[in-house]
C-alpha atoms as a PDB file:
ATOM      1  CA  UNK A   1     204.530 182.570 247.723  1.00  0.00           C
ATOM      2  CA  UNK A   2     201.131 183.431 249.133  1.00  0.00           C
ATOM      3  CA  UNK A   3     200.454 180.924 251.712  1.00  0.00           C
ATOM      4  CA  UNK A   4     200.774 180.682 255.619  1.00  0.00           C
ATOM      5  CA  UNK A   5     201.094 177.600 257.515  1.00  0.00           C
ATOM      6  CA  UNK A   6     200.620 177.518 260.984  1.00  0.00           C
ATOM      7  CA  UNK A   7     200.464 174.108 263.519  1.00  0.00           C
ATOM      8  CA  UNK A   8     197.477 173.398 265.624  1.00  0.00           C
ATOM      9  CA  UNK A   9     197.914 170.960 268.087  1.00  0.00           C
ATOM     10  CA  UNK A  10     194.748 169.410 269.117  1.00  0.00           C
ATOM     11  CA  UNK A  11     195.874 166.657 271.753  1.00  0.00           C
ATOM     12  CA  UNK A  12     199.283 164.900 272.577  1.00  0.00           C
ATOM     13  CA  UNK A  13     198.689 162.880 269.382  1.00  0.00           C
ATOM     14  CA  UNK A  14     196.689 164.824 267.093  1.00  0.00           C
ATOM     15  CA  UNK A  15     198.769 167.656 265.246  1.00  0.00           C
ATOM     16  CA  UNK A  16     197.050 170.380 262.120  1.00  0.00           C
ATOM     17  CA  UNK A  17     198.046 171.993 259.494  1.00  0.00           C
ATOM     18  CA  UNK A  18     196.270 175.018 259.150  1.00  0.00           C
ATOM     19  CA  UNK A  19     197.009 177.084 255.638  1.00  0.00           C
ATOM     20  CA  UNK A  20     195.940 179.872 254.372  1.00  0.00           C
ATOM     21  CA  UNK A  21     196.450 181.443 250.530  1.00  0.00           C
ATOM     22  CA  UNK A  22     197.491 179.482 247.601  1.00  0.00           C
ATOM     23  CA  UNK A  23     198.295 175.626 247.418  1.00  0.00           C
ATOM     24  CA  UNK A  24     200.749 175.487 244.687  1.00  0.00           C
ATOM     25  CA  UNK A  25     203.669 174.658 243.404  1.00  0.00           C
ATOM     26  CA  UNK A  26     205.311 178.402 244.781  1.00  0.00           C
ATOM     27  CA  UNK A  27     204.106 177.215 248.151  1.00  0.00           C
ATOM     28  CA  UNK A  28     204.643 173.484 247.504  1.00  0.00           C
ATOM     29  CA  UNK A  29     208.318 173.386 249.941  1.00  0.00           C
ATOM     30  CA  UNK A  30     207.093 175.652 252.244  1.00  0.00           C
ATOM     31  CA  UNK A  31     203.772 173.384 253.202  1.00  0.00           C
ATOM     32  CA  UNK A  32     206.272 170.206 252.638  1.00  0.00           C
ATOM     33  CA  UNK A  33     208.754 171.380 254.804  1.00  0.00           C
ATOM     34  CA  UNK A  34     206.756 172.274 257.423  1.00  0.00           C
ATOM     35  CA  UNK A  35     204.722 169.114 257.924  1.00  0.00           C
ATOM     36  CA  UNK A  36     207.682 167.181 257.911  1.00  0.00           C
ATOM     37  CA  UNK A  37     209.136 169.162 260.997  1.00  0.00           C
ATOM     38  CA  UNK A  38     205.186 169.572 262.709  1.00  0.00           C
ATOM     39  CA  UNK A  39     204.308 166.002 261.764  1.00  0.00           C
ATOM     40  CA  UNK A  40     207.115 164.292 264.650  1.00  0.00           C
ATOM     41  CA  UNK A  41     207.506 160.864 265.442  1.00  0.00           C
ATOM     42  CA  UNK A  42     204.562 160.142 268.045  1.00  0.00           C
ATOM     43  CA  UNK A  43     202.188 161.994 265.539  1.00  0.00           C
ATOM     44  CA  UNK A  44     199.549 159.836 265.222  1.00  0.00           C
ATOM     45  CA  UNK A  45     196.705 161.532 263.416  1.00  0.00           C
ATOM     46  CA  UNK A  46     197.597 164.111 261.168  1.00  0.00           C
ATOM     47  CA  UNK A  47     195.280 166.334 259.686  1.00  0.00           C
ATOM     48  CA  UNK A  48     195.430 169.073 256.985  1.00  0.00           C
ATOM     49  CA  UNK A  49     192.915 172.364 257.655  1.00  0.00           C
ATOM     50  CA  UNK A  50     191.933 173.877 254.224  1.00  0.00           C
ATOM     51  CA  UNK A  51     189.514 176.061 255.187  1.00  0.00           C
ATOM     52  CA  UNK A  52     191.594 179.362 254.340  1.00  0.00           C
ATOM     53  CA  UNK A  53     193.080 177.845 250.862  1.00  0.00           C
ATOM     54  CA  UNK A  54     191.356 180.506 248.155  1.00  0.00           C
ATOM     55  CA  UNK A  55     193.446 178.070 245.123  1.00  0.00           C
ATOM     56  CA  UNK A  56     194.849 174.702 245.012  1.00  0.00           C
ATOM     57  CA  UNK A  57     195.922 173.158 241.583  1.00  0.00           C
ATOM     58  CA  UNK A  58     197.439 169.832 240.816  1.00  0.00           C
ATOM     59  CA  UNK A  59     200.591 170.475 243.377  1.00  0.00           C
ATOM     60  CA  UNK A  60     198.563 171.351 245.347  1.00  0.00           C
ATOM     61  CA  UNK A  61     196.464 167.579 245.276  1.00  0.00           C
ATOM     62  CA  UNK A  62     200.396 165.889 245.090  1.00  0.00           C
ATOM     63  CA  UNK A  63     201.319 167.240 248.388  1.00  0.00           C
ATOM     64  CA  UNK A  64     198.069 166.133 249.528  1.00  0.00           C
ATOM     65  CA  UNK A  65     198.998 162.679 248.069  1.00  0.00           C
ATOM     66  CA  UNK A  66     202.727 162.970 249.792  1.00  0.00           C
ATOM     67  CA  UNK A  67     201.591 163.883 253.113  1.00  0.00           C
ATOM     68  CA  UNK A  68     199.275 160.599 253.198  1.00  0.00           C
ATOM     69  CA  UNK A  69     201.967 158.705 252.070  1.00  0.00           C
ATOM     70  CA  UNK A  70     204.278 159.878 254.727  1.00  0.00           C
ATOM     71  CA  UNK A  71     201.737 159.319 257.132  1.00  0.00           C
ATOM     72  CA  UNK A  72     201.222 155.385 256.274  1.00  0.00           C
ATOM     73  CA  UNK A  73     205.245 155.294 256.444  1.00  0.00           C
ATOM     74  CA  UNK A  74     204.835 155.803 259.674  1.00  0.00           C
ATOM     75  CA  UNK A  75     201.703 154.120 260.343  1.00  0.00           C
ATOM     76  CA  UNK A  76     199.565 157.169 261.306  1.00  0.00           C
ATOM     77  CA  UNK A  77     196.347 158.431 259.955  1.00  0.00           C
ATOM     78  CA  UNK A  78     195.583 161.447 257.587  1.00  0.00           C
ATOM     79  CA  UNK A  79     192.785 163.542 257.268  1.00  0.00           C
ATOM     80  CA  UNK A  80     191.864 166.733 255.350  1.00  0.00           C
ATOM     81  CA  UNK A  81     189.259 168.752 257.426  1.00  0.00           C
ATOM     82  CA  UNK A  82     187.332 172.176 256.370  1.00  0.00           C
ATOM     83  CA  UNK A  83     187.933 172.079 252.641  1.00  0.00           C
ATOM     84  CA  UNK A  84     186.744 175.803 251.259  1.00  0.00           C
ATOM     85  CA  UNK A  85     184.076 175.027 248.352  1.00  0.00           C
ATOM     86  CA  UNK A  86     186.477 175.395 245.439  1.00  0.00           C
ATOM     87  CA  UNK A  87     188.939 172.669 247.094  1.00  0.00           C
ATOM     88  CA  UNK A  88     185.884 170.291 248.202  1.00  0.00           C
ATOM     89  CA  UNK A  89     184.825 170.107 244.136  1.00  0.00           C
ATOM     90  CA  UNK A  90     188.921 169.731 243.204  1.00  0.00           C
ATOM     91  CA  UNK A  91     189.416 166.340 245.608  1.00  0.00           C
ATOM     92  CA  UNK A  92     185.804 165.372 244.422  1.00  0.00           C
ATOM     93  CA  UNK A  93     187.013 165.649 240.769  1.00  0.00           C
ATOM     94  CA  UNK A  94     190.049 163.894 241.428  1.00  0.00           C
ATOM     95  CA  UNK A  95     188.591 160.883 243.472  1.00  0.00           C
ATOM     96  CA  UNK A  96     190.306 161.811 247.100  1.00  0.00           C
ATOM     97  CA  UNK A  97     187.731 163.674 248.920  1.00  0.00           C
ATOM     98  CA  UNK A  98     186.219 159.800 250.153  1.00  0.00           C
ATOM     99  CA  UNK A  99     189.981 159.321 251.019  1.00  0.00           C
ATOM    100  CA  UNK A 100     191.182 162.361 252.829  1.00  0.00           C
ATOM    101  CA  UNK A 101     188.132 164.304 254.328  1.00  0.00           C
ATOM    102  CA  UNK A 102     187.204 163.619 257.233  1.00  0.00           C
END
């Protein structure tokens, strides 16, 4: 597995992802796993922080898709912020760049 997740917190409400490698499916529990502890009860915006992802294929989009999901279970907001070029053009291809970038 070649990617590192670490938590920004950005206010009381607002928690970040922040990874860093490849967005796969070897890193696909890790980067599950780790929003569902960061991503607590109270957590009312949650945003994922792309900027360091160098690859992301199609498990890579369908944790995307789970974490939003999650998110309107609980009835807080998603957001993907600092998409690197190669992921920007991926959730443009796909149709969820208007729905997750902020």
């Amino acid at each position: 597995m070649d990617l590192a997740v670490t938590v920004r917190r950005d206010d009381d409400v607002t928690v970040a992802l922040v990874l860093r490698g490849s967005l796969d499916l070897a890193s696909r529990s890790h980067v599950v796993d780790a929003a569902r502890t960061a991503f607590a009860p109270g957590t009312t915006a949650r945003v994922v922080d792309l900027e360091g992802v160098t690859f992301m294929d199609s498990t890579g989009l369908g944790v995307l898709i789970e974490l939003a999901g999650d998110a309107d279970d609980d009835g807080a907001t998603f957001a993907v912020e600092n998409p690197s070029r190669s992921v920007q053009r991926l959730l443009e291809i796909s149709g969820l760049a208007e729905r997750f970038i902020r």
